[in-house]
Protein backbone atom coordinates (compact mmCIF):
# COMPACT_ATOMS: atom_id res chain seq x y z
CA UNK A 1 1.93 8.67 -19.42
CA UNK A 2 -1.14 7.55 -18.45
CA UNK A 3 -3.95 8.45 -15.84
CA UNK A 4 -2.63 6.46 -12.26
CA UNK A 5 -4.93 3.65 -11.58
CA UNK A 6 -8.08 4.57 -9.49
CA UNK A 7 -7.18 2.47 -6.49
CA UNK A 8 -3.79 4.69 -6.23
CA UNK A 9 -5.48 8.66 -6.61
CA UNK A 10 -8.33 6.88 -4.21
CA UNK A 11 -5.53 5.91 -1.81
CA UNK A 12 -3.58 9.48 -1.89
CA UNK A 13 -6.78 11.53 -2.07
CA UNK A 14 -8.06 9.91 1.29
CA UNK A 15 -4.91 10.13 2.86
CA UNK A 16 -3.07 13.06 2.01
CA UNK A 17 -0.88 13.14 5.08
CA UNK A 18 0.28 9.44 3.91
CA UNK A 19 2.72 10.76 1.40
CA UNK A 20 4.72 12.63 4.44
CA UNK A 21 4.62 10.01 6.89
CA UNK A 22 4.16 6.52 4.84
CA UNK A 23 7.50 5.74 3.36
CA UNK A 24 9.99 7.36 5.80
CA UNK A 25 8.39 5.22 8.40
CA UNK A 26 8.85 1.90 6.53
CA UNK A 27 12.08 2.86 5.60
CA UNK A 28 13.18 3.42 9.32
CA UNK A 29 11.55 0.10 10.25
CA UNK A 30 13.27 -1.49 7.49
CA UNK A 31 16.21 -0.55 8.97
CA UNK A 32 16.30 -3.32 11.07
CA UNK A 33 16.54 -6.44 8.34
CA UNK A 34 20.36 -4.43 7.71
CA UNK A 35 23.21 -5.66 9.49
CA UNK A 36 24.75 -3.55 12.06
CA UNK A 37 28.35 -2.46 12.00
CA UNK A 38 29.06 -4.90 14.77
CA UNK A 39 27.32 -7.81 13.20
CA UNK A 40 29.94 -7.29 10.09
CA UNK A 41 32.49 -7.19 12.31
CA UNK A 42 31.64 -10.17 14.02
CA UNK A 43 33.74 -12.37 11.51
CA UNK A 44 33.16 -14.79 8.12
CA UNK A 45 29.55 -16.37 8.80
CA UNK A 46 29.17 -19.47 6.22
CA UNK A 47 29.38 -19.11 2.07
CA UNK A 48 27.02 -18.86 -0.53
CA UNK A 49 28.17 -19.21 -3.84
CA UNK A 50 31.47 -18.42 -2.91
CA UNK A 51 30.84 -15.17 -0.98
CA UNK A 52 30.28 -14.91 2.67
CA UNK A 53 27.35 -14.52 3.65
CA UNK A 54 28.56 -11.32 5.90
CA UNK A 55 29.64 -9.37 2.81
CA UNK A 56 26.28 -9.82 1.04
CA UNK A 57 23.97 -9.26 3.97
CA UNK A 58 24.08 -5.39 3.99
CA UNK A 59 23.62 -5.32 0.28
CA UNK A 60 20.41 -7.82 0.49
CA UNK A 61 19.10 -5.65 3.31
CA UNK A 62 19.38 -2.84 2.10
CA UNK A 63 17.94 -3.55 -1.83
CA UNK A 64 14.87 -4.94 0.10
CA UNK A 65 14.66 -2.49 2.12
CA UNK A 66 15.10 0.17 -0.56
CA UNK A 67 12.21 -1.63 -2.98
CA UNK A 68 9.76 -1.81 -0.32
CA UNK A 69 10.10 1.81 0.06
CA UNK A 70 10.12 2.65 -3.37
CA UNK A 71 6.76 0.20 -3.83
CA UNK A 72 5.25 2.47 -0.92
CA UNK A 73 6.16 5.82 -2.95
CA UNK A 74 5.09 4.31 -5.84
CA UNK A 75 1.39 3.61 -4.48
CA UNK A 76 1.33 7.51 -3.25
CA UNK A 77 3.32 9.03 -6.20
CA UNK A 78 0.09 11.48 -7.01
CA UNK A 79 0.58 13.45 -3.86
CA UNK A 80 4.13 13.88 -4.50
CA UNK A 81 2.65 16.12 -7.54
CA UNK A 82 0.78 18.97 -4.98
CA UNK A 83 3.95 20.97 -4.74
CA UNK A 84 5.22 21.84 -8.61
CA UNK A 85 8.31 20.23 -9.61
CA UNK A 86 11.20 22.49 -10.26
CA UNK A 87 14.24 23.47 -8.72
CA UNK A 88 16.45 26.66 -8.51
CA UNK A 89 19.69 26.81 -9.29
CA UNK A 90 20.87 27.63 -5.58
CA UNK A 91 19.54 24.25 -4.23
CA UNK A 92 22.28 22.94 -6.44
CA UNK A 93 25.05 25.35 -4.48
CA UNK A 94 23.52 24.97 -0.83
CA UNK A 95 23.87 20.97 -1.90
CA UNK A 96 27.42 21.57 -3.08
CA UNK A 97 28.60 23.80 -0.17
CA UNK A 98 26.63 21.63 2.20
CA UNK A 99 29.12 18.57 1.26
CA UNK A 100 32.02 20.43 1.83
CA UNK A 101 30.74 21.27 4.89
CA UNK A 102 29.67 17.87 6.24
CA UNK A 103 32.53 16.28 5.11
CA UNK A 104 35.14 19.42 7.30
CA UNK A 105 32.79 18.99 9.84
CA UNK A 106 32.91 15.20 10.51
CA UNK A 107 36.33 15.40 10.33
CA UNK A 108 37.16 17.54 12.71
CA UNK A 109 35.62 14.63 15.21
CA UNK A 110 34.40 17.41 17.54
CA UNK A 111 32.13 15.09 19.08
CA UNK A 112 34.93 11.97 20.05
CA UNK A 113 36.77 15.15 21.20
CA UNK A 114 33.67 17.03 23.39
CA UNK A 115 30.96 14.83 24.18
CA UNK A 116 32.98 12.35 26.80
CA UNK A 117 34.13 15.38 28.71
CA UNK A 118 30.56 16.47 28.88
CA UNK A 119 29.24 13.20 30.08
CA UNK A 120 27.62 12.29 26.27
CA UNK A 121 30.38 10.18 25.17
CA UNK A 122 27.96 7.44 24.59
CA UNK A 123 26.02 9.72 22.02
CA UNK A 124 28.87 9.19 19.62
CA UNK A 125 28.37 4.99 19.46
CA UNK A 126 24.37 5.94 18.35
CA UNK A 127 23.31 6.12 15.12
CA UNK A 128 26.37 4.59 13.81
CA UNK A 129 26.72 3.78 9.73
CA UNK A 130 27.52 0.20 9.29
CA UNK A 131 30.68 1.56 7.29
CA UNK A 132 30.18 -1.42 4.83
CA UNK A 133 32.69 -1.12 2.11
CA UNK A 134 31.22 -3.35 -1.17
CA UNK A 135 34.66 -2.53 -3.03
CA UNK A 136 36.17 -4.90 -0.60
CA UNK A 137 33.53 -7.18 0.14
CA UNK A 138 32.06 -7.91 -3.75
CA UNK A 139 35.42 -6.75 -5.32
CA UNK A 140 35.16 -10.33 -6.74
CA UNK A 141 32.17 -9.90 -8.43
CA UNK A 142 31.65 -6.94 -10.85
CA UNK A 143 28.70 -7.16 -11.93
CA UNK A 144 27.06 -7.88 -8.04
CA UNK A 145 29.41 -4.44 -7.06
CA UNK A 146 28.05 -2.71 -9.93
CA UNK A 147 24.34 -3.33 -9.37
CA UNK A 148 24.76 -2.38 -5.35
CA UNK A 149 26.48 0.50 -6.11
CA UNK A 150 23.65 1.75 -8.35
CA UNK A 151 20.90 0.84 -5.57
CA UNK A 152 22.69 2.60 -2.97
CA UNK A 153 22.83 5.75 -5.50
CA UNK A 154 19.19 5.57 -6.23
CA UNK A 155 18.46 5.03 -2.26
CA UNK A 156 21.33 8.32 -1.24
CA UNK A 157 20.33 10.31 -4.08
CA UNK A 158 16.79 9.80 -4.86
CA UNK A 159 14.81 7.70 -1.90
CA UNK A 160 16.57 9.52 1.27
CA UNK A 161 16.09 13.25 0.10
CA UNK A 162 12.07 12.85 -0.52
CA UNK A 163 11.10 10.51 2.11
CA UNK A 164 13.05 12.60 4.73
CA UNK A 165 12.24 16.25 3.40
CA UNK A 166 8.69 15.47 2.92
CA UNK A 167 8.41 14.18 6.38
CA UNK A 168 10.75 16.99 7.90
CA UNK A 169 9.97 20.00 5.79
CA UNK A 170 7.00 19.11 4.38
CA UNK A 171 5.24 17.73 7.08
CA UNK A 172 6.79 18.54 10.85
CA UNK A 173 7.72 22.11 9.96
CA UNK A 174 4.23 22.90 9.07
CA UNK A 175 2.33 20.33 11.24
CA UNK A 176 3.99 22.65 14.66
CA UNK A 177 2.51 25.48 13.15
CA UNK A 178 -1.37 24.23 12.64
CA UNK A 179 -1.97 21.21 13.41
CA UNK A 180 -5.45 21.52 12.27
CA UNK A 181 -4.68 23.67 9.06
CA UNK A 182 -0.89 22.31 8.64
CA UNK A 183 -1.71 20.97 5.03
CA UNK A 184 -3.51 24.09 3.40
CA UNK A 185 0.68 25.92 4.65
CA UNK A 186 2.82 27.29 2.49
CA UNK A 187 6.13 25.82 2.50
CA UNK A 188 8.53 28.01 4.09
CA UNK A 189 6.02 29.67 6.64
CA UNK A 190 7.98 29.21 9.81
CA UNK A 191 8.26 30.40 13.58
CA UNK A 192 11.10 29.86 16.10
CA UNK A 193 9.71 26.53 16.95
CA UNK A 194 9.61 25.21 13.63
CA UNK A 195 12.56 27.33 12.57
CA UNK A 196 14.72 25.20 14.82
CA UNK A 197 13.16 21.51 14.62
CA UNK A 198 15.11 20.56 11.44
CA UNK A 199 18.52 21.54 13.34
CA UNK A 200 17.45 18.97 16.52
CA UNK A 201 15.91 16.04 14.21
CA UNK A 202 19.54 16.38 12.21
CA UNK A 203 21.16 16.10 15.90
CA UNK A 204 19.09 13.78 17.10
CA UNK A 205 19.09 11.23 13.95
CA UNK A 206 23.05 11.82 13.27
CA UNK A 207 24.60 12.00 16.59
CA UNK A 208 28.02 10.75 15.92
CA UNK A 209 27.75 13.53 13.63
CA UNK A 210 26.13 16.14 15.20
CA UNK A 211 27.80 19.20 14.19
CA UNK A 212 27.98 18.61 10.73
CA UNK A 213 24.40 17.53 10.94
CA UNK A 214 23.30 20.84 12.88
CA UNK A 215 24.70 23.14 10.63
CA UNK A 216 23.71 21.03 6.85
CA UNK A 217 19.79 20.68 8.19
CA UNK A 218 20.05 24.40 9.23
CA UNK A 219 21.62 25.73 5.92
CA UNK A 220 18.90 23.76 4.02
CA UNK A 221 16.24 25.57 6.37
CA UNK A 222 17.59 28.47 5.67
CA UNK A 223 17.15 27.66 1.58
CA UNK A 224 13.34 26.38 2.27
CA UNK A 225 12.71 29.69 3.69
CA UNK A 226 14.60 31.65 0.80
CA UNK A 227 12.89 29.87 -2.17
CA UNK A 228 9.71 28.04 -0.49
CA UNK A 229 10.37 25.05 -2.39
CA UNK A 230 10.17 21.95 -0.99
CA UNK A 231 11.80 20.44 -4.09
CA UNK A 232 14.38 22.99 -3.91
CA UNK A 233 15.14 21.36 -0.48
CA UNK A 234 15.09 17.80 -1.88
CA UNK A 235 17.55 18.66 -4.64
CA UNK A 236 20.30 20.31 -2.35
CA UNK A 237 19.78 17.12 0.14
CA UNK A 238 20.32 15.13 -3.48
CA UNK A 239 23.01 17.10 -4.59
CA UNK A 240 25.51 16.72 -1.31
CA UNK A 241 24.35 13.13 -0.88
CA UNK A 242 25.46 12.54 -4.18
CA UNK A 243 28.36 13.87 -3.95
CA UNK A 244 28.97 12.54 -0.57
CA UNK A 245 28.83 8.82 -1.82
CA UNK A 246 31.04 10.03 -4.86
CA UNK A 247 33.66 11.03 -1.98
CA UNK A 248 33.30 7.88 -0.11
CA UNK A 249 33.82 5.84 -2.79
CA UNK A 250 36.82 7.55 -4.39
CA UNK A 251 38.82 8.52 -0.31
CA UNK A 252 37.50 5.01 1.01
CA UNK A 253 36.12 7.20 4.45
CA UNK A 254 33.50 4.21 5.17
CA UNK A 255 32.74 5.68 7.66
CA UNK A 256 30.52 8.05 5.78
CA UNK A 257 28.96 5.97 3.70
């Protein structure tokens, strides 16, 4: 492999905080060209080629979605290389154990159960997954199933666990800590602050899932400290998304997905 072009070390060189920040904003923006769960439940819209354009709407949204992201990464990939790429073999059982654990956990639906006596019921209805299932809607069409279900694997696998550890773990974690010197940190250097901030972002960005969430972002804490790795934190966040989508797809719980 060649040297990256000079336009891309130019751009990650005078932005170094870009890499953090950069793509897991303009994948949250992005966010909005996806249809909602209510918009795909709103009925049969017109066809195109055959298909409706309701069942192909999530799928567009989110491939676009996904490449813009990946473009942005792409542009800042030589930043990505200040923290040496290897993993340990426990992010692989913290990824494993946290699927099991997310998947108990959300099924348990503590939250339908708790927050409405508590006041919070509308907490659950935030956040929501659009629950889109493609085996249904492009069942039809192989080779359009095929190629979705290999972008949303490369967006749950891949995209997801960089964009959001780098910004979490890599960036907030440390930022709370210095904000003048938060870049020259160690990962895994935390106090109580930053010990806990993971645990309320997962709360606060899965709230219809909020004990599972509170307990997977903590155990993967927990691991960051242990091995001060940030790429030991992006493979367990691969590893139980992985499997996650592998469990959605084969037990049809959407609602996951």
């Amino acid at each position: 492999m060649g040297p990256p072009p000079e336009n891309t070390v130019s751009l990650a060189q005078k932005h170094p905080w870009a890499v953090f920040i950069l793509p897991f904003v303009v994948y949250m923006l992005l966010a909005n060209i996806e249809p909602t769960r209510v918009e795909l439940d709103a009925g049969p819209a017109w066809k195109w080629f055959g298909l409706y354009w309701n069942d192909l709407a999530y799928p567009a949204g989110y491939t676009i979605r996904l490449a813009v992201t990946l473009l942005v990464m792409l542009t800042l990939y030589a930043r990505y290389r200040q923290f040496p790429l290897k993993f340990s073999l426990l992010s692989v059982v913290v990824g494993i154990v946290g699927v099991v654990l997310w998947v108990g956990l959300c099924k348990l639906d503590i939250e339908e159960k708790l927050f409405p006596k508590i006041g919070l019921g509308s907490l659950t209805d935030l956040g929501g997954r659009a629950a889109y299932n493609p085996l249904e809607a492009l069942g039809g069409y192989p080779l359009l199933l095929c190629g979705f279900l290999v972008v949303r694997f490369i967006g749950l696998a891949l995209v997801v666990p960089i964009i959001e550890e780098f910004i979490l773990r890599g960036f907030i974690v440390r930022f709370v800590l210095n904000p003048e010197e938060w870049l020259s940190l160690p990962c895994g250097v935390v106090n109580r602050v930053s010990l806990t901030l993971p645990a309320v972002y997962g709360l606060l960005s899965h709230p219809a899932e909020a004990l599972a969430a509170v307990v997977w972002f903590s155990l993967v804490t927990w691991l960051m400290v242990r091995t001060q790795n940030l790429w030991d934190c992006v493979m367990a966040h691969a590893v139980t998304n992985f499997l996650l989508g592998i469990y959605v797809l084969t037990s049809g719980d959407w609602e996951l997905w």
